[in-house]
N, C-alpha and C. Protein backbone atom coordinates (compact mmCIF):
# COMPACT_ATOMS: atom_id res chain seq x y z
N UNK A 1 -17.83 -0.10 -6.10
CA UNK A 1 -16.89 -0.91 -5.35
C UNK A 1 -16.46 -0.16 -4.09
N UNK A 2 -16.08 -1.03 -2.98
CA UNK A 2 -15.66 -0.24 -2.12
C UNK A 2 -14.22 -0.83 -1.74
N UNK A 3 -13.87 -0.44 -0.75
CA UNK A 3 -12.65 -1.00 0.35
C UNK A 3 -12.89 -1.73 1.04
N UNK A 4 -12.17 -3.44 1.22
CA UNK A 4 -12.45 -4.35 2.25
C UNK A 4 -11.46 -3.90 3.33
N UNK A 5 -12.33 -4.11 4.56
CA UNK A 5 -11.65 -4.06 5.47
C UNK A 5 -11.66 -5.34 6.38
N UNK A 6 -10.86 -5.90 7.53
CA UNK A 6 -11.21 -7.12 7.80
C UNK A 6 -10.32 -6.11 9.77
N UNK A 7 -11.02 -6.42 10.76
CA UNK A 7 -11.46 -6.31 12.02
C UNK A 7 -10.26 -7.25 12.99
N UNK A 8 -9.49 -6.90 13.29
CA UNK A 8 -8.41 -7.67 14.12
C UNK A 8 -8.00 -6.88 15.76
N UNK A 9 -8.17 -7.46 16.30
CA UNK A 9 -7.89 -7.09 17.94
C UNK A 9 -6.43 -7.02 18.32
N UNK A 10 -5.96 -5.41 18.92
CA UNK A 10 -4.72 -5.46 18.77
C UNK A 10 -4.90 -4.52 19.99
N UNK A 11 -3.51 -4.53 21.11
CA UNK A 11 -3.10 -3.55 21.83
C UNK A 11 -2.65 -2.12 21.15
N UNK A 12 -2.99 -1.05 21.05
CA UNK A 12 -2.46 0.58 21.03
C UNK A 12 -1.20 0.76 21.35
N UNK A 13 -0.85 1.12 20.34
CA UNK A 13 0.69 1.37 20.15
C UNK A 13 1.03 2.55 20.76
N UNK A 14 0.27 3.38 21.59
CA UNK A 14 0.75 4.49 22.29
C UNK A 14 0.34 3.84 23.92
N UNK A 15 -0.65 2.94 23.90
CA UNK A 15 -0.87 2.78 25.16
C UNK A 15 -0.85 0.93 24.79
N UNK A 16 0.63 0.21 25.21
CA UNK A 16 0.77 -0.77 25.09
C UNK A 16 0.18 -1.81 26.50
N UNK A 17 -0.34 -0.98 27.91
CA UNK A 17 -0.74 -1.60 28.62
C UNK A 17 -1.86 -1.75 28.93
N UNK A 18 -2.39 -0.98 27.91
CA UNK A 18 -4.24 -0.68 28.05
C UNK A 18 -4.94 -1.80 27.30
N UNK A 19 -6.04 -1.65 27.31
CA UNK A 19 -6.82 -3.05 26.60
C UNK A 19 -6.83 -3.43 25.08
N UNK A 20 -6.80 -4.27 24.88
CA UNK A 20 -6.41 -4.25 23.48
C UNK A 20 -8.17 -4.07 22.59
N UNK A 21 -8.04 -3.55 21.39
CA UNK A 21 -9.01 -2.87 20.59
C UNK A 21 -9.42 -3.40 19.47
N UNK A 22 -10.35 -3.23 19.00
CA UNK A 22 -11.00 -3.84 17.51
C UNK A 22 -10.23 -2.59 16.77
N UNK A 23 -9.59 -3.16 15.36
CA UNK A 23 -8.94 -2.02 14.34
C UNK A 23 -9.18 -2.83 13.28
N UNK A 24 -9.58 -1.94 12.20
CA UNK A 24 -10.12 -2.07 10.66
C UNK A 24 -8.48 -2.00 10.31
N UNK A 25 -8.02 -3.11 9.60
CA UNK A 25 -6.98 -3.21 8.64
C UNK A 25 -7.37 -3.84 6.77
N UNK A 26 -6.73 -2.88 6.46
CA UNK A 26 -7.08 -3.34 5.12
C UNK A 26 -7.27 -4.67 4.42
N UNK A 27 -7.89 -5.11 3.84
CA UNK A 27 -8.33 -6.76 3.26
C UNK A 27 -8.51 -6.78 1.69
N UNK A 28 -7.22 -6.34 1.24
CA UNK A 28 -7.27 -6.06 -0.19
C UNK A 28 -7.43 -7.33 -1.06
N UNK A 29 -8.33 -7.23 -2.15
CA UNK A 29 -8.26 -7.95 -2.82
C UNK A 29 -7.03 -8.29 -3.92
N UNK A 30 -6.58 -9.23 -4.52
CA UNK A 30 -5.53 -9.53 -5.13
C UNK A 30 -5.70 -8.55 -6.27
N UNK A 31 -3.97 -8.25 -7.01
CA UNK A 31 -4.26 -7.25 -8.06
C UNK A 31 -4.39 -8.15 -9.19
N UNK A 32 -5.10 -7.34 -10.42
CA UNK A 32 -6.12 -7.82 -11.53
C UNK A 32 -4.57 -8.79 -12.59
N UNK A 33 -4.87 -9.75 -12.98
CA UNK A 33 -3.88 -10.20 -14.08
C UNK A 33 -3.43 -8.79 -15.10
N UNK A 34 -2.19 -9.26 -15.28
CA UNK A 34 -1.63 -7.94 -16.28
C UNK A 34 -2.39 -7.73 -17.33
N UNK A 35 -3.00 -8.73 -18.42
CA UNK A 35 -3.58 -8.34 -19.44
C UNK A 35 -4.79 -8.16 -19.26
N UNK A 36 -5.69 -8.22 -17.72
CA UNK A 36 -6.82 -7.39 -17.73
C UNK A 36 -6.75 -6.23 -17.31
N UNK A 37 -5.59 -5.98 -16.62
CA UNK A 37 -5.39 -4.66 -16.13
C UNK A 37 -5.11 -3.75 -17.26
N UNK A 38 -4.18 -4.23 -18.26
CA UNK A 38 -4.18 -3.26 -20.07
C UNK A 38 -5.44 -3.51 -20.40
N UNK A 39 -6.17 -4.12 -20.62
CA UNK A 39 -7.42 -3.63 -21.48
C UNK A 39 -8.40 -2.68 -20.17
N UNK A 40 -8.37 -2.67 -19.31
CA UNK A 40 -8.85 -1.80 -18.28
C UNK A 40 -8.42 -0.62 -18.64
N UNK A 41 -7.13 0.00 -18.35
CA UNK A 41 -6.67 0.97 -18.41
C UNK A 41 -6.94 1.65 -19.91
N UNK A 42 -6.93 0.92 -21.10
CA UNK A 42 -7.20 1.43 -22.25
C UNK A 42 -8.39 1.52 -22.83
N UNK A 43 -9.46 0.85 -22.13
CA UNK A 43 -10.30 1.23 -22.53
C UNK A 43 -11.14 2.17 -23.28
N UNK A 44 -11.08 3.30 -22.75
CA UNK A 44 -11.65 4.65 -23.39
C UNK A 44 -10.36 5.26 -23.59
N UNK A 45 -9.83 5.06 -24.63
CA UNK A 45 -8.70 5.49 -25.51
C UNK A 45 -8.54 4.94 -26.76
N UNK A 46 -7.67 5.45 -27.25
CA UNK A 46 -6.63 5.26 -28.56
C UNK A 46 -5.68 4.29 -28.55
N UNK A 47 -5.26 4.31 -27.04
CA UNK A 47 -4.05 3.62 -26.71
C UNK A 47 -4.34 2.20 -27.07
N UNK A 48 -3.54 1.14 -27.72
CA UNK A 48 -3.85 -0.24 -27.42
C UNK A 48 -3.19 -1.14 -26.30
N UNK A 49 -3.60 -1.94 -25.84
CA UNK A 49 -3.19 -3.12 -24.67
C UNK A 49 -1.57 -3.24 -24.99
N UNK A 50 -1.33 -3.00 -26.08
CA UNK A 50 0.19 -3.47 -25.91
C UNK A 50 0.61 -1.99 -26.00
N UNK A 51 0.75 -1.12 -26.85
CA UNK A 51 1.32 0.12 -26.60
C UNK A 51 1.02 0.56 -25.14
N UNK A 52 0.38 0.04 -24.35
CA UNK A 52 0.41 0.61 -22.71
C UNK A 52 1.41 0.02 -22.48
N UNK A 53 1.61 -1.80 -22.20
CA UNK A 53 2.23 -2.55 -22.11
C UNK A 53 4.08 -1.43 -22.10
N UNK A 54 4.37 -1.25 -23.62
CA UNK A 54 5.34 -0.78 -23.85
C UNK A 54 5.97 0.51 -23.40
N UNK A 55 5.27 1.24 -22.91
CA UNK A 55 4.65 2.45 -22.34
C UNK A 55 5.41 2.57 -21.09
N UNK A 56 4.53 1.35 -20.28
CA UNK A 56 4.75 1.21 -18.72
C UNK A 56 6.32 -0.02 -18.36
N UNK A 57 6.26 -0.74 -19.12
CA UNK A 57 7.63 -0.86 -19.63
C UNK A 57 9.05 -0.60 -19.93
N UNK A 58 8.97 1.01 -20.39
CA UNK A 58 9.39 1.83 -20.59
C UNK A 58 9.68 2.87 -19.46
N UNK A 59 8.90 3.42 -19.16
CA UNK A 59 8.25 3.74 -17.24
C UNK A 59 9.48 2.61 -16.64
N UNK A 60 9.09 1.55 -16.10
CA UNK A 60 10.01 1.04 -15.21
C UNK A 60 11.18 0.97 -15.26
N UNK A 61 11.78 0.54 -16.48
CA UNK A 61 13.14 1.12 -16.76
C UNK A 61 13.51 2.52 -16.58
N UNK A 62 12.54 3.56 -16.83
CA UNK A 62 13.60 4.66 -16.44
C UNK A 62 13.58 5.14 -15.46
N UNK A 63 12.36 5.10 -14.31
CA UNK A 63 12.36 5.68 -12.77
C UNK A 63 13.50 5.21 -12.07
N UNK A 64 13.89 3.73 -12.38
CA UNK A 64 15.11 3.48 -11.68
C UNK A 64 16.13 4.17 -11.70
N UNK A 65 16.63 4.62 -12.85
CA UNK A 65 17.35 4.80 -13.44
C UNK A 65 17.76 6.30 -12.91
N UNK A 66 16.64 6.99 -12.97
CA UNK A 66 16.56 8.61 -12.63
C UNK A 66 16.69 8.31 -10.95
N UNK A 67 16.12 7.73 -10.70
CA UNK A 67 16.00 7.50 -8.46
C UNK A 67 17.41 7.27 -8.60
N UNK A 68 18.38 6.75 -9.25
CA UNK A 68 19.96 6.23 -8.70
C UNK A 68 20.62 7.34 -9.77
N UNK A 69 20.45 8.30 -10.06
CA UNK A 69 20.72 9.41 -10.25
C UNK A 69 20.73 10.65 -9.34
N UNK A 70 20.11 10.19 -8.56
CA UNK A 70 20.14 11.16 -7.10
C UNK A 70 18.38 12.32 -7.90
N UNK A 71 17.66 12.20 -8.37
CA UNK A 71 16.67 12.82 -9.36
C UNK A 71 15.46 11.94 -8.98
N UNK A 72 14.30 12.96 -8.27
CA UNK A 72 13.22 12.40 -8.23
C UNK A 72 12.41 12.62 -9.12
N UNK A 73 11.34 11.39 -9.49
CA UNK A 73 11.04 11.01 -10.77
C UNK A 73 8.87 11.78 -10.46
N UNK A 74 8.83 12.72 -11.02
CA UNK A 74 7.16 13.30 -10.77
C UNK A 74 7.00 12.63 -12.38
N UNK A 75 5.43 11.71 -11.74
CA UNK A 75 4.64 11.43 -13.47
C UNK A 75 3.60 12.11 -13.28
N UNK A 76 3.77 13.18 -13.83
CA UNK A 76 2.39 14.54 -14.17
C UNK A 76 0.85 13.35 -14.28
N UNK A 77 0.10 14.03 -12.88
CA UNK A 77 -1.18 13.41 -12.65
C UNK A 77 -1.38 12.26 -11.68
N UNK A 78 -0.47 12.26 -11.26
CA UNK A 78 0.49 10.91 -10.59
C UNK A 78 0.86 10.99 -9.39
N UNK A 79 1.72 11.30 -8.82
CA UNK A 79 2.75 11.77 -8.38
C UNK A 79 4.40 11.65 -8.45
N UNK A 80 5.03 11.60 -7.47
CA UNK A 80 6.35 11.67 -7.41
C UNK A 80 6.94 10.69 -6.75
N UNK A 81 7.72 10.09 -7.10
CA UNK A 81 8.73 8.89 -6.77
C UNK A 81 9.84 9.83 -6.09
N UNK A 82 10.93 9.20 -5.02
CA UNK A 82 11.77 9.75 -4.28
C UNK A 82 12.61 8.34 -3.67
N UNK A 83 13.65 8.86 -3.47
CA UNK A 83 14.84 7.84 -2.74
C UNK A 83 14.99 8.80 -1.43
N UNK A 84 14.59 7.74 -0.45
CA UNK A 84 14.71 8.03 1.60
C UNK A 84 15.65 6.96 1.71
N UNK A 85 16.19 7.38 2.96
CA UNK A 85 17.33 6.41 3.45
C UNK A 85 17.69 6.68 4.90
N UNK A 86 17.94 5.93 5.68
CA UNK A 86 18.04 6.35 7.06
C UNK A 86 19.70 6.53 7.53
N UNK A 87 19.94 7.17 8.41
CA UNK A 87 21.60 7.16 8.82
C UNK A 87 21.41 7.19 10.24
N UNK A 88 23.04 6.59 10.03
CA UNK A 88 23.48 6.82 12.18
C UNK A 88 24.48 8.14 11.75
N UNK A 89 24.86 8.86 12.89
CA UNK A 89 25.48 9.64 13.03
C UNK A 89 26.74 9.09 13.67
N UNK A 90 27.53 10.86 12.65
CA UNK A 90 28.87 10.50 13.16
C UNK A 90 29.59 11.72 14.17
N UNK A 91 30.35 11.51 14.90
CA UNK A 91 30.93 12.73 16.02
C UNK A 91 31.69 13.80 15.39
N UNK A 92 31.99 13.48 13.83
CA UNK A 92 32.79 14.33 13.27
C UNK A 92 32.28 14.28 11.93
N UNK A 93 32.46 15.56 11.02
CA UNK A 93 32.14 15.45 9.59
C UNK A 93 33.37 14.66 9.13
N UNK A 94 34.05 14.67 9.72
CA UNK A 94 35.71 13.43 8.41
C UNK A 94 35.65 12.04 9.19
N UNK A 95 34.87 11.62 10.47
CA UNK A 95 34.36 10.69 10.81
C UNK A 95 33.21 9.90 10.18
N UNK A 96 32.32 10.77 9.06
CA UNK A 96 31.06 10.17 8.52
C UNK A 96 31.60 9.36 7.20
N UNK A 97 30.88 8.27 7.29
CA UNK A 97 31.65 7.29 6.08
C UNK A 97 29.89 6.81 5.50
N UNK A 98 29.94 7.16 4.55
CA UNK A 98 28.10 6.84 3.41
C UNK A 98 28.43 5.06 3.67
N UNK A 99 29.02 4.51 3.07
CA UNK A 99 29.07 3.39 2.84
C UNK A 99 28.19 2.55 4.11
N UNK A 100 28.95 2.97 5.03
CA UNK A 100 29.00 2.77 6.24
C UNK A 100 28.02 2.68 7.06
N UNK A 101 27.08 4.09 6.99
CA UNK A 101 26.29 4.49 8.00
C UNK A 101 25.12 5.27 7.32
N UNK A 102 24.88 4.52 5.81
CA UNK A 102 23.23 5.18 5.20
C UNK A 102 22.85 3.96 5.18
N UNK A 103 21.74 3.32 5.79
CA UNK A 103 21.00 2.06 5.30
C UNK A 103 20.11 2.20 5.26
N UNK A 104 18.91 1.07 4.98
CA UNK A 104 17.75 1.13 4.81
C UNK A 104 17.40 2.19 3.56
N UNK A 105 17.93 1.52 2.38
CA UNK A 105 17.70 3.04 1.67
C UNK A 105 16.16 2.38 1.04
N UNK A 106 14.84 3.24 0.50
CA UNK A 106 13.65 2.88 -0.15
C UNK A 106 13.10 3.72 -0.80
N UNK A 107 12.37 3.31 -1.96
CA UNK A 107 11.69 4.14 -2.83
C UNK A 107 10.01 4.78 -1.99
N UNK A 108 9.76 6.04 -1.64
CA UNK A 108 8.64 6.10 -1.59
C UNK A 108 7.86 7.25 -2.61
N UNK A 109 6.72 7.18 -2.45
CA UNK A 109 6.22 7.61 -3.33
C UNK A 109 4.97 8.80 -2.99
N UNK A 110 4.84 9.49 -3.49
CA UNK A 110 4.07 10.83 -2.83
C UNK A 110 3.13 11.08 -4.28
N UNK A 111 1.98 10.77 -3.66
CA UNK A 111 0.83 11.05 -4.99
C UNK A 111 0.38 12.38 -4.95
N UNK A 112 0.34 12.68 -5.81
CA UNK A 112 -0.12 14.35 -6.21
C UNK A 112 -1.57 14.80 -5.55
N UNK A 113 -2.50 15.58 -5.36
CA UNK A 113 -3.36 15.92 -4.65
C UNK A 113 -4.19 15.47 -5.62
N UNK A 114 -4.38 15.83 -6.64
CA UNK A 114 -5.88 16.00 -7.64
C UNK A 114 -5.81 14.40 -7.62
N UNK A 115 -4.62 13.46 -7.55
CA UNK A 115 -5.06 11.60 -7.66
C UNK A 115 -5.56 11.44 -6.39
N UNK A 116 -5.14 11.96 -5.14
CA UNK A 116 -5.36 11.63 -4.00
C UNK A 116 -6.48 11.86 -3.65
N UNK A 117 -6.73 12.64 -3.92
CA UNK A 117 -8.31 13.31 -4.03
C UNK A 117 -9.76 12.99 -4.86
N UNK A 118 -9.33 12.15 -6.32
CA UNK A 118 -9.97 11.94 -6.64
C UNK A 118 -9.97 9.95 -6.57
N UNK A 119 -9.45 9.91 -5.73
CA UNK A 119 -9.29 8.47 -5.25
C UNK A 119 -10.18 8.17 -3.82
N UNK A 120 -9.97 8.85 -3.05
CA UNK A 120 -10.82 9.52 -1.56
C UNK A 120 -11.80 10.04 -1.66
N UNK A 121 -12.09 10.82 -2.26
CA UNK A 121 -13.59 11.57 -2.09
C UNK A 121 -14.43 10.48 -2.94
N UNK A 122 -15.80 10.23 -1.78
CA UNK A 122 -16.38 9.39 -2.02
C UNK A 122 -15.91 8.08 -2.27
N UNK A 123 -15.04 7.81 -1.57
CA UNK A 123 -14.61 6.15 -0.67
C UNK A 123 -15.75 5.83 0.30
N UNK A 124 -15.81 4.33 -0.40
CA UNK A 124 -16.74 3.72 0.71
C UNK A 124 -15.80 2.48 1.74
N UNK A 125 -16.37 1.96 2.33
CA UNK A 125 -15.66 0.67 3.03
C UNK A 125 -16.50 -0.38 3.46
N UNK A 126 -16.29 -1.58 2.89
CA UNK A 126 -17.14 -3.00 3.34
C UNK A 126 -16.14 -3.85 4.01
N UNK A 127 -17.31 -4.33 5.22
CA UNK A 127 -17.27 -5.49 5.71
C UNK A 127 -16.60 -6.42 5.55
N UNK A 128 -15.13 -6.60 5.45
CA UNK A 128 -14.45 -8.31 5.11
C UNK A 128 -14.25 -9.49 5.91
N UNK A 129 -14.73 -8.84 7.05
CA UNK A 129 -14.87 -9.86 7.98
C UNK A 129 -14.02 -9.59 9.31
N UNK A 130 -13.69 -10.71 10.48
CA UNK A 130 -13.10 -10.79 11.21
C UNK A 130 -11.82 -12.13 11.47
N UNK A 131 -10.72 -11.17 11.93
CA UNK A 131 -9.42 -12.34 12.57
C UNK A 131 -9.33 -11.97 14.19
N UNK A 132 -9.64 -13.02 14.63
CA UNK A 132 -9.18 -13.61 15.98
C UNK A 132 -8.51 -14.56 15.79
N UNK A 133 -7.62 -14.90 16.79
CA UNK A 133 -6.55 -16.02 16.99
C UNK A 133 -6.41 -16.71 16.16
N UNK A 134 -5.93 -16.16 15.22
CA UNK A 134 -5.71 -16.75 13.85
C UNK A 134 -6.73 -17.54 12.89
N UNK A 135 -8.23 -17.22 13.21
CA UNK A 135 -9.19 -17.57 12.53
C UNK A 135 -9.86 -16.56 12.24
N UNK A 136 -9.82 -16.85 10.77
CA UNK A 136 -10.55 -15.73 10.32
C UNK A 136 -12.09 -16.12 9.31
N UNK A 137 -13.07 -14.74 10.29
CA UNK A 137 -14.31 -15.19 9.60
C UNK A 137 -14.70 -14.26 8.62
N UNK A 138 -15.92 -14.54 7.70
CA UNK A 138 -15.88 -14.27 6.71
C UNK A 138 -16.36 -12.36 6.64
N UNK A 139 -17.38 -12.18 7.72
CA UNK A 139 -18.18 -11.21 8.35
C UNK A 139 -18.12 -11.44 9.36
N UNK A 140 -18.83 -10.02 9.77
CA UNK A 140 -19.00 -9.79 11.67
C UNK A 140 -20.07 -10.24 11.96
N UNK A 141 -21.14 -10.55 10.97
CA UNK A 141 -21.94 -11.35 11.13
C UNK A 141 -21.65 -13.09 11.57
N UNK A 142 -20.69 -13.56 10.48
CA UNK A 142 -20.10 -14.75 10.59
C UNK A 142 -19.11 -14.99 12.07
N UNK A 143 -19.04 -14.31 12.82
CA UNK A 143 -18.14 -13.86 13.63
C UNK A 143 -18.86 -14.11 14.74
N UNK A 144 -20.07 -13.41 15.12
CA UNK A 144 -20.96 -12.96 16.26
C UNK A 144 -21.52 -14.43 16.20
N UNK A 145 -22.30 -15.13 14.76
CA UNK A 145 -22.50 -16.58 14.98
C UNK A 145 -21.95 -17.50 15.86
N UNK A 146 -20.69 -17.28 14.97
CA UNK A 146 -19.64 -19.13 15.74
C UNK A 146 -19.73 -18.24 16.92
N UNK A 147 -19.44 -16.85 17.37
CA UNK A 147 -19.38 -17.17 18.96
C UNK A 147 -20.57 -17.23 19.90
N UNK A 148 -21.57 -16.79 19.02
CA UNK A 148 -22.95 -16.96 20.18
C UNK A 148 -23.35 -18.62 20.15
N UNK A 149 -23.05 -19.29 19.24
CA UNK A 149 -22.81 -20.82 18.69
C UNK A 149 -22.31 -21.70 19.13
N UNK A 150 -21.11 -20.48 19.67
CA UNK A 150 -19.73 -21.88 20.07
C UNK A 150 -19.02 -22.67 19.34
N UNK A 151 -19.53 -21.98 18.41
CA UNK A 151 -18.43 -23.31 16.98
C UNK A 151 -17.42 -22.20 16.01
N UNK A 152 -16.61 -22.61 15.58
CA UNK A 152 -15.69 -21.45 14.79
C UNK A 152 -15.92 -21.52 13.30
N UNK A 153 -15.74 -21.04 12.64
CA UNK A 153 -15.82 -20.80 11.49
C UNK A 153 -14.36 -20.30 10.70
N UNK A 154 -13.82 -20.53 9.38
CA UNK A 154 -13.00 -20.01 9.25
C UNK A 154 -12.96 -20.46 7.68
């Protein structure tokens, strides 16, 4: 399997007056239904479809729980969950009010090297096609057609 990518024409965000560019954006396929995703994951194990179930279950209830604890949450092999949050500043330390002036607070997440790594090495990437003006074709093949054609496709 590889990575879809799908081809969209956009101006450069460092050079907003320069010509705008072909950029590969991701074209993910939808994620797998929950109960194929447990028998996936358990496959070559012991574990059964529902003891994952209960498992990961279990998992979601408590990362929250630990992130609003001020405690970032590492799942050994995994990585690490963390609470970021952005602030304005204040002119004085007895001027700074949290309530006030932390927003945007979000969970991000930092994957450990050996997942990151064994997720990347040896990545491939296919063809998902192309979006122009809000039509999107299926391939760049399908793409180069309707326009040497003159007809659109979508």
């Amino acid at each position: 399997m590889a990575i879809r990518y799908k081809l969209v024409q956009k101006r450069n965000p460092q050079d907003p007056e320069g010509p705008r560019k072909w950029y590969a954006t991701t074209n993910a396929q939808g994620a797998l239904p929950e109960t194929e995703m447990m028998k996936r994951a358990t496959k070559n194990s012991t574990v059964s479809p529902g003891e994952f179930r209960l498992s990961m279950e279990a998992l979601v209830s408590y990362v929250p729980e630990e992130l609003r604890n001020g405690r970032n949450v590492r799942i050994p092999g995994l990585g690490t969950f963390r609470m970021t949050f952005k602030s304005q500043g204040a002119d004085t330390v007895e001027g700074y009010d949290a309530n006030e002036m932390i927003y945007e607070p979000r969970v991000t997440f930092l994957p450990e090297a050996s997942f990151r790594e064994a997720l990347i090495n040896g990545l491939e990437f296919e063809d998902g096609g192309v979006l122009e003006d809000g039509v999107s074709y299926a391939s760049r093949a399908d793409y180069k057609k309707a326009k040497e054609g003159g007809t659109e496709q979508g």
